[in-house]
C-alpha atoms as a PDB file:
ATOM      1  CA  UNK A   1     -20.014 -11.823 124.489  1.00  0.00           C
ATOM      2  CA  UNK A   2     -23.657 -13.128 125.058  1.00  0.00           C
ATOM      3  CA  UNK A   3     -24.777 -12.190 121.664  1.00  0.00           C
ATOM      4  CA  UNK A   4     -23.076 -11.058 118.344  1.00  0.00           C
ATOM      5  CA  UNK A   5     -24.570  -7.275 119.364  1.00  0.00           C
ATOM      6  CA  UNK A   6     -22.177  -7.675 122.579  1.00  0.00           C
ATOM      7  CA  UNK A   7     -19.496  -8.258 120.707  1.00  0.00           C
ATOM      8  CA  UNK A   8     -17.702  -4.991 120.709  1.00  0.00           C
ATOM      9  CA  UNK A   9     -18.226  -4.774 124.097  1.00  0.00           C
ATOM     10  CA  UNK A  10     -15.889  -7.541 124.793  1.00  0.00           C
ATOM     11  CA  UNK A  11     -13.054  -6.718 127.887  1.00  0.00           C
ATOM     12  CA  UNK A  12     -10.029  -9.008 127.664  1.00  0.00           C
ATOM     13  CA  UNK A  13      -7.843  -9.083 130.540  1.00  0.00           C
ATOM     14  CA  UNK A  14      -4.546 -11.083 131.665  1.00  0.00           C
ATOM     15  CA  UNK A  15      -4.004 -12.797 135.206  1.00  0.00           C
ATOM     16  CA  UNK A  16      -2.235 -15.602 136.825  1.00  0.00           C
ATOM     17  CA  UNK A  17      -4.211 -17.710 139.001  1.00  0.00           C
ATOM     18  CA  UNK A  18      -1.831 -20.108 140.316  1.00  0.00           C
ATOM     19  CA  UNK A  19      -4.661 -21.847 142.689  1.00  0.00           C
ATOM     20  CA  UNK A  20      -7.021 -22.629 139.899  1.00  0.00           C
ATOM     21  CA  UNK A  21      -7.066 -26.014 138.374  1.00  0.00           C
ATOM     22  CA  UNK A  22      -6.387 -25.592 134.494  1.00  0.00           C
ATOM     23  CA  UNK A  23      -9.763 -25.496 132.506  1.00  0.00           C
ATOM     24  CA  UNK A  24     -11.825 -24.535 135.781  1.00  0.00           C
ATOM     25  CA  UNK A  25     -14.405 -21.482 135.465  1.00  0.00           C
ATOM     26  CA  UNK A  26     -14.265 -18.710 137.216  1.00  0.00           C
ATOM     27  CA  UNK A  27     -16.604 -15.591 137.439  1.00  0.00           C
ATOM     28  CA  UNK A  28     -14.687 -12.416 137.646  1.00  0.00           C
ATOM     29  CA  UNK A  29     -16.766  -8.664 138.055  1.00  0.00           C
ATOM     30  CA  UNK A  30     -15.250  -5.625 137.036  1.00  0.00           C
ATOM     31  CA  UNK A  31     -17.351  -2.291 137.773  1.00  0.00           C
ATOM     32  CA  UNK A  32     -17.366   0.339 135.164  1.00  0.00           C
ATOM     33  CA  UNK A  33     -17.761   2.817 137.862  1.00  0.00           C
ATOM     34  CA  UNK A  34     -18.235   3.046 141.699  1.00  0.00           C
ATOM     35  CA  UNK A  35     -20.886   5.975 142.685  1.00  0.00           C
ATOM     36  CA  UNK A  36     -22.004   6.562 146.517  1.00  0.00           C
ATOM     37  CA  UNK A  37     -25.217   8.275 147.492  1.00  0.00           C
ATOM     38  CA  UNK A  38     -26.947   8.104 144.057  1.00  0.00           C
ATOM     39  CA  UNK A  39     -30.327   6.776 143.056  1.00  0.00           C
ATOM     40  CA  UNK A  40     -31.494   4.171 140.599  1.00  0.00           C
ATOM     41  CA  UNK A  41     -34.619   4.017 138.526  1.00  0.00           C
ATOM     42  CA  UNK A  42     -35.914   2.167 136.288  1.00  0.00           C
ATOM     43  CA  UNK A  43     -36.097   3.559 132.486  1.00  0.00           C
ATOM     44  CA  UNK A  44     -39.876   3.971 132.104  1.00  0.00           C
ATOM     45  CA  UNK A  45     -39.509   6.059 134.879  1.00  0.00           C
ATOM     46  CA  UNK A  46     -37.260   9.113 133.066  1.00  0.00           C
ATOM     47  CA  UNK A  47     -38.958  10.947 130.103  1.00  0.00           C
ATOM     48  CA  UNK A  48     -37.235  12.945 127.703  1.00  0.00           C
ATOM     49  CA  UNK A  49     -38.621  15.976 125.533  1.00  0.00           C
ATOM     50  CA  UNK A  50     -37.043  18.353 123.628  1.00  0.00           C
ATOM     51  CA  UNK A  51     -33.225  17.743 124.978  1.00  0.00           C
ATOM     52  CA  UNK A  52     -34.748  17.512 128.409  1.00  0.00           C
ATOM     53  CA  UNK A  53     -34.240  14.682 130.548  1.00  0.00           C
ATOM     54  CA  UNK A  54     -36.631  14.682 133.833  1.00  0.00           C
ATOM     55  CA  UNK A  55     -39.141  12.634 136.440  1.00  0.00           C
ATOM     56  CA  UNK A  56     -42.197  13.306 137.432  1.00  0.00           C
ATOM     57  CA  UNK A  57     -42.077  13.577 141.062  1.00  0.00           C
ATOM     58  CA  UNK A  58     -45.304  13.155 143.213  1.00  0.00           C
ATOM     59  CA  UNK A  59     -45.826  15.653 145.873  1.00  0.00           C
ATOM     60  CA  UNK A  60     -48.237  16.820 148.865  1.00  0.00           C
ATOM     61  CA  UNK A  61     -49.270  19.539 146.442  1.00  0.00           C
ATOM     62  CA  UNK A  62     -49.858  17.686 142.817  1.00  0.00           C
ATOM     63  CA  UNK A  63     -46.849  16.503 140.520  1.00  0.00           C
ATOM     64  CA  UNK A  64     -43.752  18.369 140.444  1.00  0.00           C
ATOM     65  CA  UNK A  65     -41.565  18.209 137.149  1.00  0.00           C
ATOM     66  CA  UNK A  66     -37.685  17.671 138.099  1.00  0.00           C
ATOM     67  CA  UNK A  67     -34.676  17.708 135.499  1.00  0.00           C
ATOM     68  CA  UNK A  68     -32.148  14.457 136.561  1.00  0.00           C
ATOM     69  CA  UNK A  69     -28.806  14.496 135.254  1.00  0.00           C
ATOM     70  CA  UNK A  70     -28.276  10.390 134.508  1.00  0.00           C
ATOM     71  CA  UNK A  71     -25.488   8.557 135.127  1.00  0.00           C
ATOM     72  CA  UNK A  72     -24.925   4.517 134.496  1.00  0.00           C
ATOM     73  CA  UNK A  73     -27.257   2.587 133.126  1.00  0.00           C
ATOM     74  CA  UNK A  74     -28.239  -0.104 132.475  1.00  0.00           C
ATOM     75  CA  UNK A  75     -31.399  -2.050 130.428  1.00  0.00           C
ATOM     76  CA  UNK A  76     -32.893  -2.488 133.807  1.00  0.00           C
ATOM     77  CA  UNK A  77     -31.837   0.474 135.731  1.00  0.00           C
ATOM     78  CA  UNK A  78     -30.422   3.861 135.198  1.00  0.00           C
ATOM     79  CA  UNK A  79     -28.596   6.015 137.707  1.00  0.00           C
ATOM     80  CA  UNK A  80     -30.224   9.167 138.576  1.00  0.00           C
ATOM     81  CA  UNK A  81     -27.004  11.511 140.117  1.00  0.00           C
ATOM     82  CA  UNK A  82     -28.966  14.845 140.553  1.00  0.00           C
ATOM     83  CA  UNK A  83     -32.543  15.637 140.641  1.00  0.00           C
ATOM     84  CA  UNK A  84     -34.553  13.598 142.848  1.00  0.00           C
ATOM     85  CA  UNK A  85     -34.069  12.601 146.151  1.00  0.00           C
ATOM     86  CA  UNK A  86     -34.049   9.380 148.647  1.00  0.00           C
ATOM     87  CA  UNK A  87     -38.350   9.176 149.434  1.00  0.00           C
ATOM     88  CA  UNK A  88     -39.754  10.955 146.278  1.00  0.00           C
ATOM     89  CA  UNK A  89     -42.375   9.259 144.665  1.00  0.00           C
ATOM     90  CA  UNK A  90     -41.508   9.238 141.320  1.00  0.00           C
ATOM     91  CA  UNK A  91     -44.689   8.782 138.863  1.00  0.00           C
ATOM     92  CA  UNK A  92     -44.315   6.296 136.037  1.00  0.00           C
ATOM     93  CA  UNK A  93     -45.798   7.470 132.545  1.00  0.00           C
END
């Protein structure tokens, strides 16, 4: 862990790695989750109100209000699985 808030997020894991030198550092990645033809946006982005979680999306005719259902996230990013689409203009608050 980074921080002593990260610490029960802590993953321990076992390999061999015969072709690394003893004491060497290596990064290793493990996704939580692997998602295909979903959207990210940043959390500014997504209001909530009243149990509601939605965007506002920008359209030809004025602002159109959209419930998302999330998925991941992330501080920087959160993944937006239904709701908006590839193109929309999402307006921040």
């Amino acid at each position: 862990p980074l921080s002593s808030r990260d610490a029960d997020q802590t993953t321990r894991l076992a390999a061999q790695l015969d072709q690394v030198a003893l004491g060497q550092v290596i990064e290793v990645t493990l996704p939580l989750e692997v998602h295909e033809n979903v959207l990210w946006l940043p959390p500014a982005a997504i209001r909530t109100f009243q149990n509601r979680t939605f965007v506002v999306i920008q359209t030809p005719d004025g602002e159109v209000v959209s419930d998302v259902v999330l998925g991941l996230q992330t501080e920087d990013r959160v993944e937006i699985v239904s709701g908006a689409a590839e193109g929309d203009k999402v307006v921040g608050p």
